[in-house]
C-alpha atoms as a PDB file:
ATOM      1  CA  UNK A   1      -6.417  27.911   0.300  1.00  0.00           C
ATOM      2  CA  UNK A   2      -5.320  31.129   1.714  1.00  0.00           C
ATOM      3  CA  UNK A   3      -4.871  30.506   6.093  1.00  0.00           C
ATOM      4  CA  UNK A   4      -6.611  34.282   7.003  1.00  0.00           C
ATOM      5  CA  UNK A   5      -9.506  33.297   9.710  1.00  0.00           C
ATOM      6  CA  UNK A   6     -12.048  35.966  11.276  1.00  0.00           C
ATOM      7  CA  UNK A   7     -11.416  36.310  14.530  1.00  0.00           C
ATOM      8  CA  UNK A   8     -14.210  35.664  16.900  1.00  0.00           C
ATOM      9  CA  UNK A   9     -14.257  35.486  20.672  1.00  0.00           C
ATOM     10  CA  UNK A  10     -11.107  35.496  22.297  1.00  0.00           C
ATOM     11  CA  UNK A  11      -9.768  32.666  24.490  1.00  0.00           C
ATOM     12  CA  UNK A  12     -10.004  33.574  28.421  1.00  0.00           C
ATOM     13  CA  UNK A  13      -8.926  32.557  31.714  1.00  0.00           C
ATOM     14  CA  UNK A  14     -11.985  30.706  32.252  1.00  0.00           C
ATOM     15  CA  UNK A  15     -11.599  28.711  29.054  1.00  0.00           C
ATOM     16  CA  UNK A  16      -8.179  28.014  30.480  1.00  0.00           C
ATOM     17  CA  UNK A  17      -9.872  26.778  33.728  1.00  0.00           C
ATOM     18  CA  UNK A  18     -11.923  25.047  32.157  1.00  0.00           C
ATOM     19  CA  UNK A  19      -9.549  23.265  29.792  1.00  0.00           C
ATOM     20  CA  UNK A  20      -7.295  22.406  33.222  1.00  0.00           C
ATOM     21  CA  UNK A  21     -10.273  20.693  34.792  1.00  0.00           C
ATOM     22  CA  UNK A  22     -10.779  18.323  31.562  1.00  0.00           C
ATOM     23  CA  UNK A  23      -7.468  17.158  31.303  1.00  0.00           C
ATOM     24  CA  UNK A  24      -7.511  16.519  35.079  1.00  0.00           C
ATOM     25  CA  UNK A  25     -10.835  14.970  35.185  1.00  0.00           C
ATOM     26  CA  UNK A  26      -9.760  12.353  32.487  1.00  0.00           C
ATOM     27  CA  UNK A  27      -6.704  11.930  33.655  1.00  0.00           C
ATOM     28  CA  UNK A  28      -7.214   8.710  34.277  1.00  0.00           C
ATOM     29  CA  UNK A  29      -8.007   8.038  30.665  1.00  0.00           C
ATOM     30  CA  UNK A  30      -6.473  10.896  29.222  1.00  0.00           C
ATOM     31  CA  UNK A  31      -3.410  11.974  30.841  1.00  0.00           C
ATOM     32  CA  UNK A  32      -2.203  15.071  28.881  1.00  0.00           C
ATOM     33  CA  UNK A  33      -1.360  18.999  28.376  1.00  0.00           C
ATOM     34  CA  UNK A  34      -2.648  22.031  26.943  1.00  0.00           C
ATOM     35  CA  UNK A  35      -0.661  22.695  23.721  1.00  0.00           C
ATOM     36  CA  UNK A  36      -0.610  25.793  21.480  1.00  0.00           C
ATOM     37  CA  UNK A  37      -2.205  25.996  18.130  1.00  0.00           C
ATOM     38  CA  UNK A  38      -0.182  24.315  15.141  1.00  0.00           C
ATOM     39  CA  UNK A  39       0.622  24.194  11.620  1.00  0.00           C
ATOM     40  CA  UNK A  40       1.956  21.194  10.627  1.00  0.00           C
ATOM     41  CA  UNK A  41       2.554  21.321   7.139  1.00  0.00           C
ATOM     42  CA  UNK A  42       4.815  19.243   4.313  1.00  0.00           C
ATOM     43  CA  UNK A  43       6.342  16.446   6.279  1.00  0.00           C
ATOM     44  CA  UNK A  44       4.796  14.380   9.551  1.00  0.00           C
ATOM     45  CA  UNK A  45       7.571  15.260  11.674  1.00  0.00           C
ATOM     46  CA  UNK A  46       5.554  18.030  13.457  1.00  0.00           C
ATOM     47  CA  UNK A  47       2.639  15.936  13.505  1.00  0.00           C
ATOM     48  CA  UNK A  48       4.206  13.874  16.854  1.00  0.00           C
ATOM     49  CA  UNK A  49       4.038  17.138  18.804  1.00  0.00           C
ATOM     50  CA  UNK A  50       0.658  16.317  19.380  1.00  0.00           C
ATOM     51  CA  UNK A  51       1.646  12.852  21.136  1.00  0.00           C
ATOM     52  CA  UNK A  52       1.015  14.306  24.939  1.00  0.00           C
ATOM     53  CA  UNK A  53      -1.829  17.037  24.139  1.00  0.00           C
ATOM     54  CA  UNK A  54      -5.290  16.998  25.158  1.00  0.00           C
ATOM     55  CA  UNK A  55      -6.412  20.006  24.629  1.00  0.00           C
ATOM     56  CA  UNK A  56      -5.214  22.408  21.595  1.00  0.00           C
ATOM     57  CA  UNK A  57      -5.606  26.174  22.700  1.00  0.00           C
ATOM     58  CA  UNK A  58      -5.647  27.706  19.208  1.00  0.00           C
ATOM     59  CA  UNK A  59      -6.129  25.714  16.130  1.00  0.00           C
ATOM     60  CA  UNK A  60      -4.781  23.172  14.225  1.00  0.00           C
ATOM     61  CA  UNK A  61      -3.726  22.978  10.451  1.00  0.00           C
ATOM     62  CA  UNK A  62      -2.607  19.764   8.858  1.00  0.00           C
ATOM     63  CA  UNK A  63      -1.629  20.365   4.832  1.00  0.00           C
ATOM     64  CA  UNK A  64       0.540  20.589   1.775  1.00  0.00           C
ATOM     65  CA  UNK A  65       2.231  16.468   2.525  1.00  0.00           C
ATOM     66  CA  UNK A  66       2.143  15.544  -0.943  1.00  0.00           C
ATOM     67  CA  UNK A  67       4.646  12.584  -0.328  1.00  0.00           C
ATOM     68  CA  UNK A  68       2.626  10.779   2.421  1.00  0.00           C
ATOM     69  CA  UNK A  69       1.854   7.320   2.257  1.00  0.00           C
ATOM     70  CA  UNK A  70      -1.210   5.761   3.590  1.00  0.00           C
ATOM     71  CA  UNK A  71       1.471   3.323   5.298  1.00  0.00           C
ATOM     72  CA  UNK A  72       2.820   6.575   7.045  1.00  0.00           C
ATOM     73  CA  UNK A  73      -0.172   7.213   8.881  1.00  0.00           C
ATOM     74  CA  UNK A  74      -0.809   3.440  10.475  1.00  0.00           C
ATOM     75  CA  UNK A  75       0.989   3.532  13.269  1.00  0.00           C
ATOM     76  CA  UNK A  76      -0.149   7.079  13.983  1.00  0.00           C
ATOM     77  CA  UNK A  77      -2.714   7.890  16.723  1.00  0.00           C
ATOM     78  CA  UNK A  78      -3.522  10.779  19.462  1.00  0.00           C
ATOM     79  CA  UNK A  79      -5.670   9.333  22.088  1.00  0.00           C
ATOM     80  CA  UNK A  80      -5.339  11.921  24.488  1.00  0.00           C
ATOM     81  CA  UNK A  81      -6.570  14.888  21.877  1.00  0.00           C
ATOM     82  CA  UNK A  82      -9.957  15.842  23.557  1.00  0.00           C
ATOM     83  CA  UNK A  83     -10.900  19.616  22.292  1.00  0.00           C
ATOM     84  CA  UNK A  84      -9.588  22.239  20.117  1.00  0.00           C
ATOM     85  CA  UNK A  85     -10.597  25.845  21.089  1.00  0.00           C
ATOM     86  CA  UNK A  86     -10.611  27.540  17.429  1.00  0.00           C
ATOM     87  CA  UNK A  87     -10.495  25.315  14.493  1.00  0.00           C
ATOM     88  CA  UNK A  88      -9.580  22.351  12.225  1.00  0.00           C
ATOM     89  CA  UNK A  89      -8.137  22.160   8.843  1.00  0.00           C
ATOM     90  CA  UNK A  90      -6.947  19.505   6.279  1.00  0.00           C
ATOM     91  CA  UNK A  91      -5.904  20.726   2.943  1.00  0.00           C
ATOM     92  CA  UNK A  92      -3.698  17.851   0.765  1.00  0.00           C
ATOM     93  CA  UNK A  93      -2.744  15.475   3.076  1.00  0.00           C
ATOM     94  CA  UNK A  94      -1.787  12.557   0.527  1.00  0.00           C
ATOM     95  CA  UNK A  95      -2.403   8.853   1.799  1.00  0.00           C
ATOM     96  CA  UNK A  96      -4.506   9.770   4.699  1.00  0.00           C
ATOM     97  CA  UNK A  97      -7.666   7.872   4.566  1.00  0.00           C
ATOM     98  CA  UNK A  98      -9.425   8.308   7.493  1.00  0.00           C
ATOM     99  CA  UNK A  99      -9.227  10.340  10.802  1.00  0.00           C
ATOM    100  CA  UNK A 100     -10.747   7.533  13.395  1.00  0.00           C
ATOM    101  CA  UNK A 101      -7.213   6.396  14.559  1.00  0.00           C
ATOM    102  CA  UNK A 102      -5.616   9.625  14.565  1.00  0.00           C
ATOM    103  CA  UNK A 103      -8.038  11.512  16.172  1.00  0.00           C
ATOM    104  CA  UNK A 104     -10.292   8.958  18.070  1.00  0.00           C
ATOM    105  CA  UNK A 105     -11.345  11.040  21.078  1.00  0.00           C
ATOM    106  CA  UNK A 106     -11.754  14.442  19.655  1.00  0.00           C
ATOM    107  CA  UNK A 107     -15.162  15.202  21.613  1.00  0.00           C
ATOM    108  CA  UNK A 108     -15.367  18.954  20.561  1.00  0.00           C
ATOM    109  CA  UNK A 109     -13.953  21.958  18.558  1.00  0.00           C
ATOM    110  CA  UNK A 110     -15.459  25.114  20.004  1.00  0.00           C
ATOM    111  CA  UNK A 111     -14.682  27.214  17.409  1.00  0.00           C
ATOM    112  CA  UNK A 112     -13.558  30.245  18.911  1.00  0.00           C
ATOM    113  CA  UNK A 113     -11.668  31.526  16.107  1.00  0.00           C
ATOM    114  CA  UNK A 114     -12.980  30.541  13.021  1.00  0.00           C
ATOM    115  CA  UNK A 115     -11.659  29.909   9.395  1.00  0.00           C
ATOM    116  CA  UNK A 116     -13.275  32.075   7.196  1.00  0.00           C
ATOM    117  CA  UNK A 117     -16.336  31.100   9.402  1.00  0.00           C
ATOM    118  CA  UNK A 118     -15.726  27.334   9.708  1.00  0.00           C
ATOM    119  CA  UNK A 119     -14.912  25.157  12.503  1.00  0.00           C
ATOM    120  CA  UNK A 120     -13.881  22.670  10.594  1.00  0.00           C
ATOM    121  CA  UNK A 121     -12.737  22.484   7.346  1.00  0.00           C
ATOM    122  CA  UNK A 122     -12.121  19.628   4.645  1.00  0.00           C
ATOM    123  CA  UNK A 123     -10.568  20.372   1.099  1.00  0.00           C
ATOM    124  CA  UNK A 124      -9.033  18.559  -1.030  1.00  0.00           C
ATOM    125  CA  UNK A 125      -8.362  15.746   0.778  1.00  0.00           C
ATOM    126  CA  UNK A 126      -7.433  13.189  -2.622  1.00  0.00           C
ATOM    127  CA  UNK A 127      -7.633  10.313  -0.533  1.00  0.00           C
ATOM    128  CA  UNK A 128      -9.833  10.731   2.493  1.00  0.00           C
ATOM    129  CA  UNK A 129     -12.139   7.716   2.617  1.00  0.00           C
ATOM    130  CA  UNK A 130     -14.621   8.794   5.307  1.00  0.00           C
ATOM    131  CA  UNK A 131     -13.521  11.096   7.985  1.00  0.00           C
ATOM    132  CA  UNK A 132     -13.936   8.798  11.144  1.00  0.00           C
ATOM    133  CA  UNK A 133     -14.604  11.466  14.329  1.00  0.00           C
ATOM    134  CA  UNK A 134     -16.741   9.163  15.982  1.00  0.00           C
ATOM    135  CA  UNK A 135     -15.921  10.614  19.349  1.00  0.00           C
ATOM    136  CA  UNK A 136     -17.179  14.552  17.988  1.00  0.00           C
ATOM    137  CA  UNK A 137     -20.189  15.481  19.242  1.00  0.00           C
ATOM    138  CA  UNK A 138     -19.971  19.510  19.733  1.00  0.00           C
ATOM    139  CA  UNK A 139     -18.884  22.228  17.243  1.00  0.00           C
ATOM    140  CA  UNK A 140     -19.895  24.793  19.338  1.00  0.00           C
ATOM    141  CA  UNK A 141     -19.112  27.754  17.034  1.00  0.00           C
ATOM    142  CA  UNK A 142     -18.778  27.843  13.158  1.00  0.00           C
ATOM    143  CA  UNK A 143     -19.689  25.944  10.533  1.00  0.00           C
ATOM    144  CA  UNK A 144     -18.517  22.983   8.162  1.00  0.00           C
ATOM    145  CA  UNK A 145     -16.781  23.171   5.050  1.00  0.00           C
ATOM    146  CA  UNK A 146     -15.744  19.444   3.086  1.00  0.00           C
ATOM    147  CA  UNK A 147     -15.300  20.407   0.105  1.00  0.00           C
ATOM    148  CA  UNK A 148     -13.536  18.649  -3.088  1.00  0.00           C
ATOM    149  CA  UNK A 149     -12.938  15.159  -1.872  1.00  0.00           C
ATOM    150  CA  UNK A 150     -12.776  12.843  -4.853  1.00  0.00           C
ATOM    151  CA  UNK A 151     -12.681   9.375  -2.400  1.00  0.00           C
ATOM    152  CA  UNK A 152     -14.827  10.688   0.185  1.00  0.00           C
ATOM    153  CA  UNK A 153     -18.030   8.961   1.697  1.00  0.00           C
ATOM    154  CA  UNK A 154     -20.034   8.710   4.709  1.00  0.00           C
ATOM    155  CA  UNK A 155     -21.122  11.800   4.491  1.00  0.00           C
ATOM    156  CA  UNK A 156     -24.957  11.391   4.388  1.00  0.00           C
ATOM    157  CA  UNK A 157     -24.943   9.178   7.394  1.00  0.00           C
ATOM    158  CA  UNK A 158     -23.839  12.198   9.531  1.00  0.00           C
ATOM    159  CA  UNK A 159     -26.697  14.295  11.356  1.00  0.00           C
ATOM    160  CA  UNK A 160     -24.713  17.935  11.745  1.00  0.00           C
ATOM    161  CA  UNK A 161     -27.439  19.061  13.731  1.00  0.00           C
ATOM    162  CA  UNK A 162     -26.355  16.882  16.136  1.00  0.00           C
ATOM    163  CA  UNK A 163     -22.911  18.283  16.182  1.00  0.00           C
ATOM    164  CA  UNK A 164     -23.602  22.148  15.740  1.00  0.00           C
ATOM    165  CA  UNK A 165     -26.303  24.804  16.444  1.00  0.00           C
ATOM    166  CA  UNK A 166     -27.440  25.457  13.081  1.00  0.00           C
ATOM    167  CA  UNK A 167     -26.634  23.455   9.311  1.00  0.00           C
ATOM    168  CA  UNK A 168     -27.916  26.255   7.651  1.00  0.00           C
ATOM    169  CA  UNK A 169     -23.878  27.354   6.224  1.00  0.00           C
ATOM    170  CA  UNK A 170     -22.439  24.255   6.102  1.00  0.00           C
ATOM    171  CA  UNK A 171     -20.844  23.832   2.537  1.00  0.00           C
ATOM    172  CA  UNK A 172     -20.227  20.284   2.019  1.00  0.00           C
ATOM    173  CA  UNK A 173     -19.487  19.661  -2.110  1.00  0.00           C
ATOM    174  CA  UNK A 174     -17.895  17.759  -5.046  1.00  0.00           C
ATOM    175  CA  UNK A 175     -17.184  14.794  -2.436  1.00  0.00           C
ATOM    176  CA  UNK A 176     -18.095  10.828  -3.662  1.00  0.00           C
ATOM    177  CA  UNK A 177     -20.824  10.882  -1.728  1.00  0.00           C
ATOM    178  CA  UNK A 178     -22.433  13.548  -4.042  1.00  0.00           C
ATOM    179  CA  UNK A 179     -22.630  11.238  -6.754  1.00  0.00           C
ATOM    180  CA  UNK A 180     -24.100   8.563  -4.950  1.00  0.00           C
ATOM    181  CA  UNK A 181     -21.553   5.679  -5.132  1.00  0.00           C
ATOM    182  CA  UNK A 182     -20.934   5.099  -1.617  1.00  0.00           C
ATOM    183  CA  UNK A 183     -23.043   2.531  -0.696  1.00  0.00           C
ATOM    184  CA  UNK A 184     -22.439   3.540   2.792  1.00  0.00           C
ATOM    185  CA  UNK A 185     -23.234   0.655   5.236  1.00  0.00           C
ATOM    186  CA  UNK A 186     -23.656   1.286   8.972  1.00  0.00           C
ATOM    187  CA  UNK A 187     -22.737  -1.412  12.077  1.00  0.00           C
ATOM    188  CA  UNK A 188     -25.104  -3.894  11.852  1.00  0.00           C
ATOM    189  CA  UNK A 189     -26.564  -3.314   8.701  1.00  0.00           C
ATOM    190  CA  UNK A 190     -25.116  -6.371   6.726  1.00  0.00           C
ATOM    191  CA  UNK A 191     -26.810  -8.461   9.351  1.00  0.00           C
ATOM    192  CA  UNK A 192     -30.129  -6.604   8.971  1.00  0.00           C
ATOM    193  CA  UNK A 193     -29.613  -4.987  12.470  1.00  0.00           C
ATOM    194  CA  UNK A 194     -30.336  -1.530  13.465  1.00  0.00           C
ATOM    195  CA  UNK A 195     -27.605  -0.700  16.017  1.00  0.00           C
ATOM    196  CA  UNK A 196     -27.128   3.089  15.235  1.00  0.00           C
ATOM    197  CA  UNK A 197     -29.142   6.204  15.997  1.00  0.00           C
ATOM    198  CA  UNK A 198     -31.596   7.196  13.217  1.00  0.00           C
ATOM    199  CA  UNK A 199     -32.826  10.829  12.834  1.00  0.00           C
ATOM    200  CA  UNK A 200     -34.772  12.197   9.817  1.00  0.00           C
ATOM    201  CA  UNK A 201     -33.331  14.618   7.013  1.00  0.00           C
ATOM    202  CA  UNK A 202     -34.606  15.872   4.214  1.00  0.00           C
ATOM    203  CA  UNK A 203     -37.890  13.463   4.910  1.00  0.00           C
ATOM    204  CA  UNK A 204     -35.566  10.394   5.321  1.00  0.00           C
ATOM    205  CA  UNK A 205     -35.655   8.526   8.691  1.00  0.00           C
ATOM    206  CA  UNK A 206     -31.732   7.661   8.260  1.00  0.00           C
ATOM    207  CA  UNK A 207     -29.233   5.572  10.720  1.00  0.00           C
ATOM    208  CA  UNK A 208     -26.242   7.926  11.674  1.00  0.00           C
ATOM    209  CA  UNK A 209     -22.737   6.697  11.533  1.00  0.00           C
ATOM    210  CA  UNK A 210     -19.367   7.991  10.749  1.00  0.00           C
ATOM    211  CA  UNK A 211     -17.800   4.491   9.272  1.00  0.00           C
ATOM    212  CA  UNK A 212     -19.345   1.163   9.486  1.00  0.00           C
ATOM    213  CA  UNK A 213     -17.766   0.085  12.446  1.00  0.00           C
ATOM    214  CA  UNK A 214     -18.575   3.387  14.622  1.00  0.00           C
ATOM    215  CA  UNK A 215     -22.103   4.936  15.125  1.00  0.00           C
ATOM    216  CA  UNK A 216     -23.089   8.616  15.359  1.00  0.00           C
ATOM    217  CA  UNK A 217     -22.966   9.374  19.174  1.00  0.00           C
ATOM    218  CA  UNK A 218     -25.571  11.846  20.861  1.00  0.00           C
ATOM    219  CA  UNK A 219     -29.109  11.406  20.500  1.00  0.00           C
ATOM    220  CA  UNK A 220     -31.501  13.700  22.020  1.00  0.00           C
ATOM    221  CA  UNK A 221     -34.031  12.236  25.086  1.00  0.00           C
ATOM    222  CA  UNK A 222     -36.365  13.521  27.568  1.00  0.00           C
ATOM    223  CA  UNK A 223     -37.704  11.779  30.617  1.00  0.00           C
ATOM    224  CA  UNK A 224     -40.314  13.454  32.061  1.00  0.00           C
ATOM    225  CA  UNK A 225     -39.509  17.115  32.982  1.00  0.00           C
ATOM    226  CA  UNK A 226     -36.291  16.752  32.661  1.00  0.00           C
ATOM    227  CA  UNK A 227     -34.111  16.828  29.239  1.00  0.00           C
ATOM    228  CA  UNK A 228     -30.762  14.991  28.909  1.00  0.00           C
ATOM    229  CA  UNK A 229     -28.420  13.522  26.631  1.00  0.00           C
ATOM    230  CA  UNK A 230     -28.021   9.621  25.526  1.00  0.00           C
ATOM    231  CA  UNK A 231     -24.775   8.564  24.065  1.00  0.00           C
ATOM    232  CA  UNK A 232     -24.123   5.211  22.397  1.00  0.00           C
ATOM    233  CA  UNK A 233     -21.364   2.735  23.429  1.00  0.00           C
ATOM    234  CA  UNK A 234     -18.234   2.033  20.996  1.00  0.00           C
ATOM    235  CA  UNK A 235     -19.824  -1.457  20.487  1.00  0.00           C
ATOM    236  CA  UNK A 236     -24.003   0.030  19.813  1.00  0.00           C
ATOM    237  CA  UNK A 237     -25.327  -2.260  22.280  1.00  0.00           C
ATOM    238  CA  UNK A 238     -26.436  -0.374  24.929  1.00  0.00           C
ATOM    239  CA  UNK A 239     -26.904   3.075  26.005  1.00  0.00           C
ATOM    240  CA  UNK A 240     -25.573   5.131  29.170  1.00  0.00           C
ATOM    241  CA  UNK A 241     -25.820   8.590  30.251  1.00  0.00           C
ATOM    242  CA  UNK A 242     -22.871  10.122  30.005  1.00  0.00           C
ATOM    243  CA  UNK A 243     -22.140  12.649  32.919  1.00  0.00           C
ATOM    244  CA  UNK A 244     -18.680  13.559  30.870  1.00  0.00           C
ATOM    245  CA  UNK A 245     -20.593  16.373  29.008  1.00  0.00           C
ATOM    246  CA  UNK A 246     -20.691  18.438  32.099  1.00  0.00           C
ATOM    247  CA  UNK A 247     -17.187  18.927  32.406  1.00  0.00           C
ATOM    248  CA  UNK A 248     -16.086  20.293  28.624  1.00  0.00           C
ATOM    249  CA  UNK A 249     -16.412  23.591  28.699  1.00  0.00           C
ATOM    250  CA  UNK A 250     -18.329  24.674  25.890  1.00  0.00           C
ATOM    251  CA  UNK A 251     -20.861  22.252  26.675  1.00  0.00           C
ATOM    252  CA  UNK A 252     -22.862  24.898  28.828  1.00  0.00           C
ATOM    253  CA  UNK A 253     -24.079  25.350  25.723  1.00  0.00           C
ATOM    254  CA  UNK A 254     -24.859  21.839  24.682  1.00  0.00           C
ATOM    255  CA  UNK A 255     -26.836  21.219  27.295  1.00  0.00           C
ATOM    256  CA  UNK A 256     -28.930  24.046  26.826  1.00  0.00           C
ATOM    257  CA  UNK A 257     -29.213  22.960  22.987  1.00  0.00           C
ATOM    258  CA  UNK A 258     -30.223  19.513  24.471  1.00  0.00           C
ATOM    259  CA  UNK A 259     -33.058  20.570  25.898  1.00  0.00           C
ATOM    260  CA  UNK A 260     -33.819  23.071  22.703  1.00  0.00           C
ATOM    261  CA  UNK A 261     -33.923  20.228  20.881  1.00  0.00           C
ATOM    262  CA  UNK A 262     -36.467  18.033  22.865  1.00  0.00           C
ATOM    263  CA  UNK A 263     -38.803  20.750  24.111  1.00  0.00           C
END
């Protein structure tokens, strides 16, 4: 997969600002730095140079490890990775199965550089098993590309429109779920319990999770004149507002979509 991208709106000294102001509002929680874009390609040895970033200013490329283990990846987590400003890519990553420990806080990938106009991009990923970003809840520019995944599920329990502005050029193909052997089961669903969001595509009033231990978050509300967003707990049990939106930067634009969606 050739690594040209179409440029789109550069990065600025507000986005900067803004990126300052989320690491140092969750510092708390999410003590890091703002790291340039990376390619991390062949080996994981790169892959450790995300250890202390929260936000990636550029984008980041994972690809060609054909002699990873799924053992190799266990012990391997980036909490404090909150946003990436252009895009992100997996291409043949061999024995990674899922992305919710490495990545379990990724809230947003604005997309300000694209991939061949994608955001995010999944290709032939032999033994991705779902892909676990239970924290994402704003592409903000760009689409979705998953593509080519022989082992790859939960992909119908995922609402996009949730995530992005418009589903109209995602290209999501030739995964498992396409053929309908998944048998994806969402939290609570064993125990004939609802606990996760549902939201209705293609006529289908559906429950929206990423694996079956993490719901969808973000679920459009409106209380009288006023529009805001509901986000679901790590454990489904309750709902809170969450007042974090307000300080990623590209969610100006969520919140306007937020009340898009509900008007």
């Amino acid at each position: 997969m050739g690594a040209a991208g179409r440029r789109g709106a550069a990065a600025t000294p507000l986005l900067v600002a803004v990126a300052a102001l989320l690491v140092g509002a969750a510092g708390h929680l999410y003590p890091g730095e703002v790291c340039p874009g990376m390619d991390i390609r062949n080996n994981l040895t790169r892959l450790h140079e995300l250890a202390n970033c929260s936000v990636i200013e550029g984008h980041l490329q994972i690809l060609l490890m054909f002699k990873t283990r799924p053992e190799d990846f266990r012990d391997l987590s980036f909490p404090k990775l909150i946003m990436i400003t252009d895009y992100l890519l997996l291409f043949r990553v061999y024995g990674l199965e899922s992305l919710k420990d490495l990545f379990p806080n990724l809230t947003v990938i604005r997309g300000s550089r694209l991939f061949f106009n994608y955001a995010l991009v999944i290709f032939e990923m032999v033994h991705l098993k779902e892909l676990g970003l239970y924290s994402l809840m704003n592409i903000t520019r760009g689409a979705v590309r998953i593509e080519k995944n022989n082992e790859l599920c939960y992909l119908a329990t995922i609402d996009w429109s949730r995530i992005l502005d418009s589903v109209e050029d995602n290209y999501i193909v030739l995964n498992k779920d396409d053929n309908e052997e998944c048998g994806d089961i969402c939290p609570g669903t064993a125990k004939g319990k609802t606990n996760c969001p549902a939201t209705v595509i293609n006529g289908q009033f559906v429950e929206r999770c990423w694996t079956h231990s993490h719901c969808q978050k973000g679920h459009a509300t409106k209380t009288g004149s006023q529009s805001s967003s509901t986000w679901y707990t790590e454990t489904n049990t309750e709902r809170h507002q969450n007042e974090e939106t307000k300080k990623y930067g590209p969610n100006e634009r969520t919140e306007q979509n937020s009340r898009n969606r509900t008007e």
